[in-house]
C-alpha atoms as a PDB file:
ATOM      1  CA  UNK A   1      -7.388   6.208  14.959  1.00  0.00           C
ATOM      2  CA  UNK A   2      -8.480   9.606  13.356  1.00  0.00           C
ATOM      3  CA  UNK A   3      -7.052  10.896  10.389  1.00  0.00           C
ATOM      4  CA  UNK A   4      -7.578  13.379   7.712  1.00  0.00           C
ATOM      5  CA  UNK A   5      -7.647  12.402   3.997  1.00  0.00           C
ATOM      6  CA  UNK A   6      -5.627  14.625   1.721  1.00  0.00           C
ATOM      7  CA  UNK A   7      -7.027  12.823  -1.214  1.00  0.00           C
ATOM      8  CA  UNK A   8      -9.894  10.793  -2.090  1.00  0.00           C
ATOM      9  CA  UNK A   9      -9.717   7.064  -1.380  1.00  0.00           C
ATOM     10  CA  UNK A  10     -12.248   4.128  -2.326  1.00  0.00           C
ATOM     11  CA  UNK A  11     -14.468   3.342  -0.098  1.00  0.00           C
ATOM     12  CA  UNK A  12     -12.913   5.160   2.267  1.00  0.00           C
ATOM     13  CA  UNK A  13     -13.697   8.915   1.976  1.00  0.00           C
ATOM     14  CA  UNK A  14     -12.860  12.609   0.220  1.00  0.00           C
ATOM     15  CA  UNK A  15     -10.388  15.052   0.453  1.00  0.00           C
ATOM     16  CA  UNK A  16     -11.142  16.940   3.809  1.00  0.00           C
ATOM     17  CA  UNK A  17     -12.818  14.456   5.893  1.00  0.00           C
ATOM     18  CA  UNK A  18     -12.039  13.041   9.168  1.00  0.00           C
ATOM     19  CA  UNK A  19     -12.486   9.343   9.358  1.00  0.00           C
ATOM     20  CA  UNK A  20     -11.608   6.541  11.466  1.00  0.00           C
ATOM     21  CA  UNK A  21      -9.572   3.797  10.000  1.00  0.00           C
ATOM     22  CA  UNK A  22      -7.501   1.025  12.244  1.00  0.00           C
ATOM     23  CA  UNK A  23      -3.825   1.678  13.680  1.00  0.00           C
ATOM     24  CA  UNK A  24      -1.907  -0.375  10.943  1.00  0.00           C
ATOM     25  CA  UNK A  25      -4.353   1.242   8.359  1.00  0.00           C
ATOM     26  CA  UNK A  26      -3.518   4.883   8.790  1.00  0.00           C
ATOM     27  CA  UNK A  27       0.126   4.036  10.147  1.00  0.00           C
ATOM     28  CA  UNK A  28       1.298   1.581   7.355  1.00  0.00           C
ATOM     29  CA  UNK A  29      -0.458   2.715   4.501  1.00  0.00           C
ATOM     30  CA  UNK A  30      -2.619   6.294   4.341  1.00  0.00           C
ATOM     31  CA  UNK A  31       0.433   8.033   6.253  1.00  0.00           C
ATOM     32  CA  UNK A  32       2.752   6.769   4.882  1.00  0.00           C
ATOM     33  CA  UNK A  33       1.948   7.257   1.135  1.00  0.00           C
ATOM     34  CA  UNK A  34       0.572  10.911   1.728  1.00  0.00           C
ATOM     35  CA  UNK A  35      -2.979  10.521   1.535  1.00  0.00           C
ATOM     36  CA  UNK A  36      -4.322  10.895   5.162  1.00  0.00           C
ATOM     37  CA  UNK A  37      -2.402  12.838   8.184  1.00  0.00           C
ATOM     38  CA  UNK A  38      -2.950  12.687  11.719  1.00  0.00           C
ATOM     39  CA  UNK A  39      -6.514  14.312  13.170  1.00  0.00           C
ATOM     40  CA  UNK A  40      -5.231  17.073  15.534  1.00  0.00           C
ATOM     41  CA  UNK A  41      -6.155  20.373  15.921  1.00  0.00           C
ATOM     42  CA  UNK A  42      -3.232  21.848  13.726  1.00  0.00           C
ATOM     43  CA  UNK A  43      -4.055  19.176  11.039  1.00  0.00           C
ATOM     44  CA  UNK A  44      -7.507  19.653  10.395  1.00  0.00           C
ATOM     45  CA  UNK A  45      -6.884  23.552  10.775  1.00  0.00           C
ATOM     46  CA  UNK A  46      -3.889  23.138   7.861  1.00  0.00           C
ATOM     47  CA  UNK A  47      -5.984  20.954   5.972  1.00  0.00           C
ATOM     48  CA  UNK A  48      -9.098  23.209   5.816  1.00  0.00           C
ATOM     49  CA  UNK A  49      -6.697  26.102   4.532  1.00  0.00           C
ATOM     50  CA  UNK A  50      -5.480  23.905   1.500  1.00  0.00           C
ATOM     51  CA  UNK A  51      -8.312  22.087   0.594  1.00  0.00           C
ATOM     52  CA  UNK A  52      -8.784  23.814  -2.546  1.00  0.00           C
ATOM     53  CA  UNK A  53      -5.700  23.156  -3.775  1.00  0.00           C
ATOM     54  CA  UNK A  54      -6.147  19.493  -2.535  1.00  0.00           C
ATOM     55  CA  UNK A  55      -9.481  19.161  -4.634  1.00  0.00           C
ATOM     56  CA  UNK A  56      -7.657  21.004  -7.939  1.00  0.00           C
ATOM     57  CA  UNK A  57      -5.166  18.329  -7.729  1.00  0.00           C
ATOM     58  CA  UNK A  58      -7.536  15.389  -7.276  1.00  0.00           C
ATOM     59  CA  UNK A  59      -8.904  17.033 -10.049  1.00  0.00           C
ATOM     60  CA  UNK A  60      -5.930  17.080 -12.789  1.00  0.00           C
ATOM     61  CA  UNK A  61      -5.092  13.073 -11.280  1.00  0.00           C
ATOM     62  CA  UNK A  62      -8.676  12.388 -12.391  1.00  0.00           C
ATOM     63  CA  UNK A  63      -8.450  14.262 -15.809  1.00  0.00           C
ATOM     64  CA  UNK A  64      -4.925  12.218 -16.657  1.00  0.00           C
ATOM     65  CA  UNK A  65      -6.774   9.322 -15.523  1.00  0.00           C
ATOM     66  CA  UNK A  66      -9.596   9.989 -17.679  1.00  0.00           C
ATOM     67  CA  UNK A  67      -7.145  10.216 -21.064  1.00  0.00           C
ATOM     68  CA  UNK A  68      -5.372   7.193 -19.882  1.00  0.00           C
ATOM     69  CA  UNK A  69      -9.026   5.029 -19.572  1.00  0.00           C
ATOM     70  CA  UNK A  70      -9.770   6.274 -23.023  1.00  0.00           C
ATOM     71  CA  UNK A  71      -6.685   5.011 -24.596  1.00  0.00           C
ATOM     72  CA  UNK A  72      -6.431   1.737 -23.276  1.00  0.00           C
ATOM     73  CA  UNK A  73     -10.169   1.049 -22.906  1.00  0.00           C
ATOM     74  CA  UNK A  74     -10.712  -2.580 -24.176  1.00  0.00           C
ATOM     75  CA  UNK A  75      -7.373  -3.278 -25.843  1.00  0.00           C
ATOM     76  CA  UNK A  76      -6.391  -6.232 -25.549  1.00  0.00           C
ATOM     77  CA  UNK A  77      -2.120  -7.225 -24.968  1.00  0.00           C
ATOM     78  CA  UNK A  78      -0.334 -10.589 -25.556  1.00  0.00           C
ATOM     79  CA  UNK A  79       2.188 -11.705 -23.437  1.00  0.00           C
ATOM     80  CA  UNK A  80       4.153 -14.730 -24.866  1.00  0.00           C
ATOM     81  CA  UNK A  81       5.162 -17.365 -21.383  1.00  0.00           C
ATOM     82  CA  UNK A  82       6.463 -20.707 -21.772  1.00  0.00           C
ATOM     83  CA  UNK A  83       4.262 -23.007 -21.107  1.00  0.00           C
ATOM     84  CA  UNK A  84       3.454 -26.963 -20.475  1.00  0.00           C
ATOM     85  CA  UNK A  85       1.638 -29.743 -22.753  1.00  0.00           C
ATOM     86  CA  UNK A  86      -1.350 -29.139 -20.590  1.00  0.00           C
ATOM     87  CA  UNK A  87      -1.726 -24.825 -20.846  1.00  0.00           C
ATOM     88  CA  UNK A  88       0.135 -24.267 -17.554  1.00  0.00           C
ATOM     89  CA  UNK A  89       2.404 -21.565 -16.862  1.00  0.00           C
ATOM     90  CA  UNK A  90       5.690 -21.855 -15.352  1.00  0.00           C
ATOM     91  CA  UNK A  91       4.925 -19.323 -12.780  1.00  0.00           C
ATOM     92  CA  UNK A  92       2.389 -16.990 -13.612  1.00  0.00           C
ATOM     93  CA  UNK A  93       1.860 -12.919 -15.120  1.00  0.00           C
ATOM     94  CA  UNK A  94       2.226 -10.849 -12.598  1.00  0.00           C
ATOM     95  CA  UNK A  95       1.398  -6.962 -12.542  1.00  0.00           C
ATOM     96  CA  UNK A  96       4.876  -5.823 -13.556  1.00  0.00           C
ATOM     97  CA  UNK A  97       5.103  -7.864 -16.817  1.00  0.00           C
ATOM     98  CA  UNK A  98       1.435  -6.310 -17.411  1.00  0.00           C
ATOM     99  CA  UNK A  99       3.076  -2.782 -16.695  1.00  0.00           C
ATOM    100  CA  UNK A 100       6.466  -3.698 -19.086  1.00  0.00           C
ATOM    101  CA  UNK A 101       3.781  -4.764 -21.998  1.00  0.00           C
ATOM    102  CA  UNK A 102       1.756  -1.548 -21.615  1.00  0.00           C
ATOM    103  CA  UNK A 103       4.953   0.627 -21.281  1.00  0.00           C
ATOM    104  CA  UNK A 104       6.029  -1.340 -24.189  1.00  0.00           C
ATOM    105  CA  UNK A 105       3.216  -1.237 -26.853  1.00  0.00           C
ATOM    106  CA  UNK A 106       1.500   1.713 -25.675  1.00  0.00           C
ATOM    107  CA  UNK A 107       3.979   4.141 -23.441  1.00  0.00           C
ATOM    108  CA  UNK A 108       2.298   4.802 -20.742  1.00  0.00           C
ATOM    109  CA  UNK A 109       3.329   4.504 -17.077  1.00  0.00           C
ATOM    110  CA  UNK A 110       0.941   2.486 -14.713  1.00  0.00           C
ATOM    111  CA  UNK A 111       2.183   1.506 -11.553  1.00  0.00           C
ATOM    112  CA  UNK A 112       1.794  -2.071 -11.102  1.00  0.00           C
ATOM    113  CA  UNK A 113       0.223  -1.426  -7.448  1.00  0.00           C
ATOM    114  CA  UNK A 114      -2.726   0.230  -9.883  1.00  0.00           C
ATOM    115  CA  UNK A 115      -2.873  -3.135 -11.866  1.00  0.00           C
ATOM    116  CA  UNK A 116      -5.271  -5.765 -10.834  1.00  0.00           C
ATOM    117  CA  UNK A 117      -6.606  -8.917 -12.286  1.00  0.00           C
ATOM    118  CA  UNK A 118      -9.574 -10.321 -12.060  1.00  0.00           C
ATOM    119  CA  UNK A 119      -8.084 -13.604 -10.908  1.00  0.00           C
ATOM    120  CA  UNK A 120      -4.304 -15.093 -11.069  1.00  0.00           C
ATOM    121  CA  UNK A 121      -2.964 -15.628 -14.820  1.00  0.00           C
ATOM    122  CA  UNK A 122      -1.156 -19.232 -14.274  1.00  0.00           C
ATOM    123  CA  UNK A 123      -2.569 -20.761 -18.301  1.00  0.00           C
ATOM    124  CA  UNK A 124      -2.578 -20.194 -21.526  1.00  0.00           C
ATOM    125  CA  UNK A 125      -5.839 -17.522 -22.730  1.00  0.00           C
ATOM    126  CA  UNK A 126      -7.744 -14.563 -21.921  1.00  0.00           C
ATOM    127  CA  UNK A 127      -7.906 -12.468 -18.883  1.00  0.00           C
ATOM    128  CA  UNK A 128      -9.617  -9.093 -17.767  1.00  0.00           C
ATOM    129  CA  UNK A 129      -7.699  -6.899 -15.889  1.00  0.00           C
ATOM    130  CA  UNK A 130      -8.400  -4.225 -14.192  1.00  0.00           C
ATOM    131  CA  UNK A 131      -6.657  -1.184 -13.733  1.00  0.00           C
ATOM    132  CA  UNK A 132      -7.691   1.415 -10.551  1.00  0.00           C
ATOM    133  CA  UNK A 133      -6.515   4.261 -12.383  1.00  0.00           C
ATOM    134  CA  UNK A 134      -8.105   6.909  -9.818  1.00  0.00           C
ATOM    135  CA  UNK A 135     -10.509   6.266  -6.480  1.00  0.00           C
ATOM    136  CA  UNK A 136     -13.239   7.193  -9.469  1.00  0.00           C
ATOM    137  CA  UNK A 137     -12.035   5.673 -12.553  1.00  0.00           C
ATOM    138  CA  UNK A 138     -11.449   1.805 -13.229  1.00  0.00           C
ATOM    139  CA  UNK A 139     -10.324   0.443 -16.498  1.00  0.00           C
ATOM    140  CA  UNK A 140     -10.694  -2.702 -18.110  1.00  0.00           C
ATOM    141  CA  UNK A 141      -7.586  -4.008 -20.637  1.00  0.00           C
ATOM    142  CA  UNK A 142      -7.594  -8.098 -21.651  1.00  0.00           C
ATOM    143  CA  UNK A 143      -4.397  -9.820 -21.784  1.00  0.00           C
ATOM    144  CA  UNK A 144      -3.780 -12.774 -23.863  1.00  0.00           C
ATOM    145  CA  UNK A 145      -1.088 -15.346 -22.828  1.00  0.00           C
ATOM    146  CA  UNK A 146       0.209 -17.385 -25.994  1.00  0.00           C
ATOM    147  CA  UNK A 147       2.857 -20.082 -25.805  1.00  0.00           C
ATOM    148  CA  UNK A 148       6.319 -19.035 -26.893  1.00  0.00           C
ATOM    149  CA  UNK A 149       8.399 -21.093 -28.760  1.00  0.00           C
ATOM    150  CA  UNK A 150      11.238 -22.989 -27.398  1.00  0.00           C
ATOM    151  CA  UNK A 151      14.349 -22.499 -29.325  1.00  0.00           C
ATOM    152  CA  UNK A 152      16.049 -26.418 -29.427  1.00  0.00           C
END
């Protein structure tokens, strides 16, 4: 399926271009969170007309992102989890709690879809995450999971 990207996407494409992506693809995700539209004739006309104004936009998102990298580059966040004799986790962080902490310590809204670690926090220690802040930018925070006391 052909569609037109209204913003710039990872490994995907920039603002302006006509790709080809699968059904489920455009349908389920590039539609239907505003970043690609359909490739007809109208669409790519419409889309040629606004493109500046697409690329100034792209442009502030990457500046915000930008301010946001600097901010949290390398900090590091604790998260306290209870935990079992042997470092488990019941359960295990997921990339809400990592939003909540930021929010939290730092106030700063990051949507947990942006929020991605390097591999699942189910133990006790230190883990990279990353966050996609733009299709340009990627940050890196660490998050520390210490045991919390059980109140008995």
């Amino acid at each position: 399926m052909k569609v037109i990207l209204l913003e710039n996407v990872r490994k995907i494409g920039s603002i302006g271009e006509v790709i080809e992506v699968k059904r489920g693809y455009a349908r389920n995700f590039l539609i239907a969170k505003k970043k690609a539209l359909f490739a007809s004739k109208e669409n790519i006309k419409e889309v040629e007309k606004i493109k500046n104004e697409l690329s100034k936009k792209d442009q502030e998102k990457k500046n915000s992102a930008k301010t946001i990298d600097e901010r949290l580059k390398n900090k590091e966040f604790t998260i306290k989890k209870l935990s079992t004799e042997n470092r488990e986790l019941y359960g295990s962080v997921k990339p809400t709690e990592i939003s909540k902490i930021i929010k939290q310590s730092e106030d700063l809204e990051i949507n947990p879809s942006l929020i991605q670690p390097t591999k699942e926090i189910k133990s006790l220690g230190t883990f990279d995450v990353i966050l996609n802040l733009h299709s340009e930018i990627q940050s890196q925070i660490k998050i520390t999971v210490v045991a919390q006391e059980e109140n008995q």
